[in-house]
PDB file of N, CA and C in Angstrom:
ATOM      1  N   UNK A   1     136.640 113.990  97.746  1.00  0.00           N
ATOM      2  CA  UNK A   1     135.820 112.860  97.392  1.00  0.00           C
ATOM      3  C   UNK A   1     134.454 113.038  98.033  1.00  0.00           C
ATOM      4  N   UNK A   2     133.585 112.711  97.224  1.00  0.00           N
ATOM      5  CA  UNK A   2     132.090 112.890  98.062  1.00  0.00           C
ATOM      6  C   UNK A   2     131.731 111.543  97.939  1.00  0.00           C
ATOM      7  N   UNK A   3     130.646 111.460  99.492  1.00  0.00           N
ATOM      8  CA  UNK A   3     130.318 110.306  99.920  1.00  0.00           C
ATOM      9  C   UNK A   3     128.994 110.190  99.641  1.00  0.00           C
ATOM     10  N   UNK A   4     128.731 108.994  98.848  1.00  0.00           N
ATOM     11  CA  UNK A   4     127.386 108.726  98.316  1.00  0.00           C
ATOM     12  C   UNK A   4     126.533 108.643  99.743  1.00  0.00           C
ATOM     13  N   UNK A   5     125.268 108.992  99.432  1.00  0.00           N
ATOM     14  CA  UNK A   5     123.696 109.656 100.385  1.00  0.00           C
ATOM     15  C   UNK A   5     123.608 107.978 100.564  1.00  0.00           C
ATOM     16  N   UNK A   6     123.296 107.728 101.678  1.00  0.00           N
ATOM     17  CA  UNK A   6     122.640 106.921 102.076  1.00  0.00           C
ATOM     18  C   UNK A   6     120.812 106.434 102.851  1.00  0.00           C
ATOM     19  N   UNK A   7     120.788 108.359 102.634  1.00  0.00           N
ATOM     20  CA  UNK A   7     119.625 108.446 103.436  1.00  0.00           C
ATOM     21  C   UNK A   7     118.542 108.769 102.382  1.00  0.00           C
ATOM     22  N   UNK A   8     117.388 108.560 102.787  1.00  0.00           N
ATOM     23  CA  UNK A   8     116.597 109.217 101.648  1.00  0.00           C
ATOM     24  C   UNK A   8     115.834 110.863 102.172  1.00  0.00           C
ATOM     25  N   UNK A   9     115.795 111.291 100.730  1.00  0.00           N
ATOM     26  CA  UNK A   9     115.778 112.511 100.802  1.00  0.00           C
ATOM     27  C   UNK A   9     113.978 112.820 101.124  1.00  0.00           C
ATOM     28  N   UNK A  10     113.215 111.967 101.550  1.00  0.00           N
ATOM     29  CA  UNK A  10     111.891 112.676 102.023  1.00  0.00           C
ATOM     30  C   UNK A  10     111.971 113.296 103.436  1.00  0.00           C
ATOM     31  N   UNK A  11     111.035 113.881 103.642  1.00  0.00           N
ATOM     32  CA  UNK A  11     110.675 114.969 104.719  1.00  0.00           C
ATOM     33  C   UNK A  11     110.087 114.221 105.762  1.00  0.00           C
ATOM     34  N   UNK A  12     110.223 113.407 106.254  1.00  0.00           N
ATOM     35  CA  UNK A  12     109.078 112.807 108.010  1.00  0.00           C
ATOM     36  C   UNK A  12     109.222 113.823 109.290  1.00  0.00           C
ATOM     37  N   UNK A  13     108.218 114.272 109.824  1.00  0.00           N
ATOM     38  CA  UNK A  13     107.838 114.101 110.718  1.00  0.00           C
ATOM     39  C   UNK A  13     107.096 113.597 111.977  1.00  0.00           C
ATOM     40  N   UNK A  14     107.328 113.511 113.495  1.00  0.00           N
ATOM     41  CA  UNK A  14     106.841 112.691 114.456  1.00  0.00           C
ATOM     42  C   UNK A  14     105.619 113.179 114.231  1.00  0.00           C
ATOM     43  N   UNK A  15     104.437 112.566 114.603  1.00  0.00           N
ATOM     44  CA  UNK A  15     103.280 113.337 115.340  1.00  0.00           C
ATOM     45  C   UNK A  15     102.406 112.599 115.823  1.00  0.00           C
ATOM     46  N   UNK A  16     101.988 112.880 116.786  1.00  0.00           N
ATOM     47  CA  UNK A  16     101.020 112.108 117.603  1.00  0.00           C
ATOM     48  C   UNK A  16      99.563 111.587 116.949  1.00  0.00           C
ATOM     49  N   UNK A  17      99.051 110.903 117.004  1.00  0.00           N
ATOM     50  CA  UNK A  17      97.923 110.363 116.316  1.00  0.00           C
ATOM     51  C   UNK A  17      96.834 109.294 116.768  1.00  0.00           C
ATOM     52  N   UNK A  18      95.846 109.680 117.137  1.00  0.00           N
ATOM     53  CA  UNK A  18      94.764 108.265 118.025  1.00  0.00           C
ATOM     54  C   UNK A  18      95.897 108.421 119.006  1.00  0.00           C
ATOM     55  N   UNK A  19      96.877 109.260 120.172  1.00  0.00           N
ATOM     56  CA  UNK A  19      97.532 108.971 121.375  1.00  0.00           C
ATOM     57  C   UNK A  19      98.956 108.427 120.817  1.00  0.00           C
ATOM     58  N   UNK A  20      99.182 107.704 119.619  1.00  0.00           N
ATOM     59  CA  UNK A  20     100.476 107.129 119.299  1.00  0.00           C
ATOM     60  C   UNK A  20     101.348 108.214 118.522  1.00  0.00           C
ATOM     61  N   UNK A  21     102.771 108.387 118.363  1.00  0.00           N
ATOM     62  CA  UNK A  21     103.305 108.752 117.684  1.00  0.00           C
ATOM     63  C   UNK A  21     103.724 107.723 116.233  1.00  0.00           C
ATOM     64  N   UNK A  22     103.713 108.365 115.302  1.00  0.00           N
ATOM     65  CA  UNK A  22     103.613 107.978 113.839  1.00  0.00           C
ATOM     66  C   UNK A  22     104.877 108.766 113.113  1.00  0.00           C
ATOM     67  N   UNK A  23     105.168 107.927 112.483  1.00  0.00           N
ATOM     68  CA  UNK A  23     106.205 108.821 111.840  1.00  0.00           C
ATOM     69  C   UNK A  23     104.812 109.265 110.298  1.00  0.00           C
ATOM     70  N   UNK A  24     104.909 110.607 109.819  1.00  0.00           N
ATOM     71  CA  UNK A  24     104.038 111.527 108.926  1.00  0.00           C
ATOM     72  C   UNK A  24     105.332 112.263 107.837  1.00  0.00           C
ATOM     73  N   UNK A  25     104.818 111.481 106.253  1.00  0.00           N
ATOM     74  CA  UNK A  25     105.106 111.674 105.346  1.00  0.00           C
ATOM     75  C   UNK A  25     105.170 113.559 105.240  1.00  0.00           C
ATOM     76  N   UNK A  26     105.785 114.693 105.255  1.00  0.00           N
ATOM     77  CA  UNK A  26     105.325 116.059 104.834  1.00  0.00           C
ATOM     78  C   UNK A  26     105.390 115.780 103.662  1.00  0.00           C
ATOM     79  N   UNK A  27     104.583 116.217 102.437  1.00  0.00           N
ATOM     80  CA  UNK A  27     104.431 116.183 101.261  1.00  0.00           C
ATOM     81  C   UNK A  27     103.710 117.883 100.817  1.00  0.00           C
ATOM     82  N   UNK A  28     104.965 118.918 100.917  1.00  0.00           N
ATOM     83  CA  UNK A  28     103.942 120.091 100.114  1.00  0.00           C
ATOM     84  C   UNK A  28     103.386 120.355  99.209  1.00  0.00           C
ATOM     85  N   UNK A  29     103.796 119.558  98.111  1.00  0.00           N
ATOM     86  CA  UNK A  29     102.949 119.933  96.848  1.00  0.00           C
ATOM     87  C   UNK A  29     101.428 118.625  97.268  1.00  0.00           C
ATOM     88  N   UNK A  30     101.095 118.059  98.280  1.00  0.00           N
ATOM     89  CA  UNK A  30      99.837 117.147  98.371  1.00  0.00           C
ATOM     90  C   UNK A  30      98.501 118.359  98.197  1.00  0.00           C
ATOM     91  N   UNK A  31      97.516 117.806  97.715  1.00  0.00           N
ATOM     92  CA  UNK A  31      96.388 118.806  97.300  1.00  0.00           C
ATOM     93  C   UNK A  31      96.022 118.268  99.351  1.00  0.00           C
ATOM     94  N   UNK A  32      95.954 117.466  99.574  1.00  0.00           N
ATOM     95  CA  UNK A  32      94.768 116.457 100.803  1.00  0.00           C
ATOM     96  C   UNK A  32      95.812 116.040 101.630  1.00  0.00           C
ATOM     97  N   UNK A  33      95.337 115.141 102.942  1.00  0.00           N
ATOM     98  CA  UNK A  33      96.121 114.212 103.547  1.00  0.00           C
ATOM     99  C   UNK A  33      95.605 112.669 103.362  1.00  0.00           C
ATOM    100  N   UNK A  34      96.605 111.945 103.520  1.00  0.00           N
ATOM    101  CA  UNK A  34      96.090 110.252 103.620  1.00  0.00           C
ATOM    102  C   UNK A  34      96.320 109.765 105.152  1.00  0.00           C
ATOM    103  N   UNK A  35      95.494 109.139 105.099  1.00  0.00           N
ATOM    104  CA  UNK A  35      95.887 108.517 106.496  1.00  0.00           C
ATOM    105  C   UNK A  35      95.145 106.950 106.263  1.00  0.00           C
ATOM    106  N   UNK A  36      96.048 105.828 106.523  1.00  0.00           N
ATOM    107  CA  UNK A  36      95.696 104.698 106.418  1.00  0.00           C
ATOM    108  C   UNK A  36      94.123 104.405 107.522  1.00  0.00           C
ATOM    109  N   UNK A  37      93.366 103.869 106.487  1.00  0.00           N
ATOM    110  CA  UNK A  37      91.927 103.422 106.949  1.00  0.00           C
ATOM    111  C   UNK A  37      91.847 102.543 108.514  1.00  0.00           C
ATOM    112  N   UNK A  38      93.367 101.773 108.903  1.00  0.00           N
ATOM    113  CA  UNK A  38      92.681 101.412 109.580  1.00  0.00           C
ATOM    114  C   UNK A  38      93.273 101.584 111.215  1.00  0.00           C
ATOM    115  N   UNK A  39      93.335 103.358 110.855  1.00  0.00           N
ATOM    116  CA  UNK A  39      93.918 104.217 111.997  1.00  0.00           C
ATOM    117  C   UNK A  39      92.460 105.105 112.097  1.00  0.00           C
ATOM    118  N   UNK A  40      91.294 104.836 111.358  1.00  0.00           N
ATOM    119  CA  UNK A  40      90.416 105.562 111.596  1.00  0.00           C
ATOM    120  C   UNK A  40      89.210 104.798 112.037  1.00  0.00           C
ATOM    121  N   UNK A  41      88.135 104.811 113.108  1.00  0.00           N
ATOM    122  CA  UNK A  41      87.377 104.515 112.884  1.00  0.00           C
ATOM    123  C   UNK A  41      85.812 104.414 112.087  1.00  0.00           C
ATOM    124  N   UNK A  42      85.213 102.959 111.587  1.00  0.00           N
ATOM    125  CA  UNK A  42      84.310 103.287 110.491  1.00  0.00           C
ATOM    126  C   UNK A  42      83.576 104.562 111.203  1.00  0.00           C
ATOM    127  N   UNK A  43      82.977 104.472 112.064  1.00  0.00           N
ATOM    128  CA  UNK A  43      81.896 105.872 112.451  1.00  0.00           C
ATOM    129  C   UNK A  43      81.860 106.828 112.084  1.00  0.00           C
ATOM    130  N   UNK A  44      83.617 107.561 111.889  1.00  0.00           N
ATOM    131  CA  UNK A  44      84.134 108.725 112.173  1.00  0.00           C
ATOM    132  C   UNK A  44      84.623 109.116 110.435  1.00  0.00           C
ATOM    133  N   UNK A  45      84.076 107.943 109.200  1.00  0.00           N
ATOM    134  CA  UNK A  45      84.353 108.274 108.301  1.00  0.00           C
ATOM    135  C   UNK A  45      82.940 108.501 107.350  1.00  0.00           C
ATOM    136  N   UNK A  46      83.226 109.667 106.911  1.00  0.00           N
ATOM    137  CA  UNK A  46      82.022 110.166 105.858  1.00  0.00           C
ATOM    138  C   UNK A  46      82.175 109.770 104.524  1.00  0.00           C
ATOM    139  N   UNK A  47      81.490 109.795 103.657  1.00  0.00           N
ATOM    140  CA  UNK A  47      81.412 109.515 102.202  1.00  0.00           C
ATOM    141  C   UNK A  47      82.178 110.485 101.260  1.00  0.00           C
ATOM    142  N   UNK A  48      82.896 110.388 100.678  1.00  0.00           N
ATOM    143  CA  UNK A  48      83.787 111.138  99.573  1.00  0.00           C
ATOM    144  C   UNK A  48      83.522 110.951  98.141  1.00  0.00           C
ATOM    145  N   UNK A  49      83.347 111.212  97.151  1.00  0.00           N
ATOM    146  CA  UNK A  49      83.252 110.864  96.170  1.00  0.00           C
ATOM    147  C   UNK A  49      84.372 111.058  95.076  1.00  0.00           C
ATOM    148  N   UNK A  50      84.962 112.084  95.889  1.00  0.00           N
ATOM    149  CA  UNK A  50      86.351 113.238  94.905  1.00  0.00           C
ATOM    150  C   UNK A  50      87.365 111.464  94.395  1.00  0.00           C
ATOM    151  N   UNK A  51      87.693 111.797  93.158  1.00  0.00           N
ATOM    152  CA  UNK A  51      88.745 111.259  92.653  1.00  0.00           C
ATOM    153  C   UNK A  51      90.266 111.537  92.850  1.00  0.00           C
ATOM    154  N   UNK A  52      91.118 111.344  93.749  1.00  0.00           N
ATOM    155  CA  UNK A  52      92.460 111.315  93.841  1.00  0.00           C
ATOM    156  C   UNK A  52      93.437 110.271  92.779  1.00  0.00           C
ATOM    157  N   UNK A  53      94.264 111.386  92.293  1.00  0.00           N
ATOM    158  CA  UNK A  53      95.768 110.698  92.045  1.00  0.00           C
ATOM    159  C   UNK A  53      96.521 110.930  92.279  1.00  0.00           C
ATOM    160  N   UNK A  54      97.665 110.248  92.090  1.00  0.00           N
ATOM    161  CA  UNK A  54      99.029 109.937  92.641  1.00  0.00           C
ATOM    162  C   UNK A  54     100.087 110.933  91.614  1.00  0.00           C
ATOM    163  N   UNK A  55     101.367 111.481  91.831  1.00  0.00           N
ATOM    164  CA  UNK A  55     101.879 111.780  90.797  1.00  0.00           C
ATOM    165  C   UNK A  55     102.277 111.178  89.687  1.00  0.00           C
ATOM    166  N   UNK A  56     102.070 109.889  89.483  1.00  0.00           N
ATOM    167  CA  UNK A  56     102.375 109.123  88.525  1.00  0.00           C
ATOM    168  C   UNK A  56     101.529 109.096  87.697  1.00  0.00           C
ATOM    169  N   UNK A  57      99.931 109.627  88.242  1.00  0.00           N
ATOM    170  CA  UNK A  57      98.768 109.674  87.520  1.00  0.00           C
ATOM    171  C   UNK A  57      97.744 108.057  87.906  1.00  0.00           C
ATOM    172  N   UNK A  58      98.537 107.617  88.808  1.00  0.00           N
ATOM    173  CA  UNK A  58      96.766 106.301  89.348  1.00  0.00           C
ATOM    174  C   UNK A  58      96.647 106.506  89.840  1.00  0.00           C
ATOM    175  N   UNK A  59      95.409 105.878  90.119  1.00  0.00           N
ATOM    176  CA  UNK A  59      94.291 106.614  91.365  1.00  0.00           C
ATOM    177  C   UNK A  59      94.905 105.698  92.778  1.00  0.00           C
ATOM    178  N   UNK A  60      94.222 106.919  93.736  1.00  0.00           N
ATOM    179  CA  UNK A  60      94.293 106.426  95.183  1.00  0.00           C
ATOM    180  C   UNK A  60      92.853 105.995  95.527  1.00  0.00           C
ATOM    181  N   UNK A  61      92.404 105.089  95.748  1.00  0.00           N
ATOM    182  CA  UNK A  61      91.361 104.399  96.223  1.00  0.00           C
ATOM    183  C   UNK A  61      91.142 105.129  97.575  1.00  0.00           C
ATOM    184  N   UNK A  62      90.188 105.509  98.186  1.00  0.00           N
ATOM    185  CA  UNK A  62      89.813 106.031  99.574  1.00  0.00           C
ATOM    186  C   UNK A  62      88.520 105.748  99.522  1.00  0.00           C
ATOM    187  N   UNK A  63      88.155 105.392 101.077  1.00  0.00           N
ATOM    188  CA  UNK A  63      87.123 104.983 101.698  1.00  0.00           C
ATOM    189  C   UNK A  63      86.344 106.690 101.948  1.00  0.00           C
ATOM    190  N   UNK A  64      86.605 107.615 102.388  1.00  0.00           N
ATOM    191  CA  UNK A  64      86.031 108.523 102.404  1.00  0.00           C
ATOM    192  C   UNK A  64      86.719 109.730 103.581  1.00  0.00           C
ATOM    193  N   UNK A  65      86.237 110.802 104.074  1.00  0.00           N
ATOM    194  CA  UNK A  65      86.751 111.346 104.491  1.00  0.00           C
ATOM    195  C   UNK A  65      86.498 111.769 106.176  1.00  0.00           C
ATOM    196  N   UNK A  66      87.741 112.347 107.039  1.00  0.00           N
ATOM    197  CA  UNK A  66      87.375 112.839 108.259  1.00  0.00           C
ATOM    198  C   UNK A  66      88.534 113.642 108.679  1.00  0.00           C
ATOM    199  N   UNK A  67      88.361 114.131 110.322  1.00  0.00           N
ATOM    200  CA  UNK A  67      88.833 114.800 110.156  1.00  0.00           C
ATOM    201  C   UNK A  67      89.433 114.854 112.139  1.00  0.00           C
ATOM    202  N   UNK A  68      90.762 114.840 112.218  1.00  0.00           N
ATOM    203  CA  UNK A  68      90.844 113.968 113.613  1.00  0.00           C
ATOM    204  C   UNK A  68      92.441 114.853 113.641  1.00  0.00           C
ATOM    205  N   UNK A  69      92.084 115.094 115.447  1.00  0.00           N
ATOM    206  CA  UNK A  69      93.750 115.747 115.818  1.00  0.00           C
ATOM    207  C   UNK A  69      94.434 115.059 115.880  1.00  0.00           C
ATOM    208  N   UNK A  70      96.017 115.581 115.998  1.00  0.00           N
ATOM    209  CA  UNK A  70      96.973 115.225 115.821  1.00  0.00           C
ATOM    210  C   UNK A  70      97.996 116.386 116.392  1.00  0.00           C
ATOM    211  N   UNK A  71      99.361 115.688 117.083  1.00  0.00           N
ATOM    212  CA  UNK A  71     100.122 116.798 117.426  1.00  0.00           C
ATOM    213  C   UNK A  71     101.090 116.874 117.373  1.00  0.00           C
ATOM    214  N   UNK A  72     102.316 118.169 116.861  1.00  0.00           N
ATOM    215  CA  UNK A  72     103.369 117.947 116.176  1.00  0.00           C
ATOM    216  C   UNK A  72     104.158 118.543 117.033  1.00  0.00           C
ATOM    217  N   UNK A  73     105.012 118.263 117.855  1.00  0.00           N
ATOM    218  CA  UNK A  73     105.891 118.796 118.718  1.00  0.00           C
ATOM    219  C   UNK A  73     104.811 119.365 119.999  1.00  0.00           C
ATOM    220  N   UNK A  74     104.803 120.777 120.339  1.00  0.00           N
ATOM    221  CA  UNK A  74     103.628 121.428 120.898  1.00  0.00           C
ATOM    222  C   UNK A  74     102.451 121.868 120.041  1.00  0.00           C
ATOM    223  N   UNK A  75     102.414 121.987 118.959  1.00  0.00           N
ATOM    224  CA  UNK A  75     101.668 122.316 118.218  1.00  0.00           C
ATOM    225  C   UNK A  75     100.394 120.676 118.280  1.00  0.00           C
ATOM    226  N   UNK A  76      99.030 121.416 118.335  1.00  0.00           N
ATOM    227  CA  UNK A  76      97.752 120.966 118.541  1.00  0.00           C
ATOM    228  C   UNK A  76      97.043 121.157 117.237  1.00  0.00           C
ATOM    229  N   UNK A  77      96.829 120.311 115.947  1.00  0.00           N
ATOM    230  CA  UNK A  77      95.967 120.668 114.877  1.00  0.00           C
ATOM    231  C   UNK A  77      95.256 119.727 114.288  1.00  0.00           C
ATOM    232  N   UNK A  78      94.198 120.249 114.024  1.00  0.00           N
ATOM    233  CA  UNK A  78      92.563 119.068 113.191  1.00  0.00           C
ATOM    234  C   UNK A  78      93.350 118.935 111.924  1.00  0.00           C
ATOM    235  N   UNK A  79      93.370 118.024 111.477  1.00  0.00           N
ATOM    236  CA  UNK A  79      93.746 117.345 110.032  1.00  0.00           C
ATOM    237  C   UNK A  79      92.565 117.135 109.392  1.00  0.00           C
ATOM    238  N   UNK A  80      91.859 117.522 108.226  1.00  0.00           N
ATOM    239  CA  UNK A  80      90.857 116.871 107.626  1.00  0.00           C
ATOM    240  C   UNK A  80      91.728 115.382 106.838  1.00  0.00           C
ATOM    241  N   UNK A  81      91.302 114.841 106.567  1.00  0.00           N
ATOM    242  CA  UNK A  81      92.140 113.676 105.393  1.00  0.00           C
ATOM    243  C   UNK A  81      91.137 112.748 105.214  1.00  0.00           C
ATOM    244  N   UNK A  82      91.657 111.760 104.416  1.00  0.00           N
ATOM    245  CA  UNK A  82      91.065 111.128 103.273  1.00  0.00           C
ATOM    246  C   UNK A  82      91.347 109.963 104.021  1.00  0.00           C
ATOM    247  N   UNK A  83      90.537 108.674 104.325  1.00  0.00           N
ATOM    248  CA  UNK A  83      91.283 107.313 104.917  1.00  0.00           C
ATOM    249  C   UNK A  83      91.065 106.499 103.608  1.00  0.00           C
TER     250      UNK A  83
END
């Protein structure tokens, strides 16, 4: 007998972010990263113009872009992304 999944089948990982840990969507087929706007500060965000969509085909609205560390276990890496 098999036992129905209760879990869902996406990919999270921990990673540190602005000092907090976050749980982080992995998404490999993503062209970009997202990171909610208001984990970024305005200063630190530049102007974007690029059009993003979703796989469903609507758009993702973004304020613009930057680009801020983050750390995944020991690993130390700059993320560019989209807020």
């Amino acid at each position: 007998m098999l036992k129905a999944q209760t879990q869902t089948s996406a990919a999270y990982l921990h990673a540190r972010v602005n000092g907090r840990i976050r749980q982080c969507l992995l998404d490999s087929g993503a062209d970009v990263s997202l990171i909610p706007s208001q984990l970024v500060s305005d200063d630190k965000i530049t102007p974007d113009e690029r059009r993003l969509l979703a796989a469903n085909n609507t758009t993702i609205h973004i304020y613009g872009q930057t680009s801020m560390p983050l750390t995944v276990g020991k690993q130390r890496l700059s993320a560019p992304s989209q807020p």
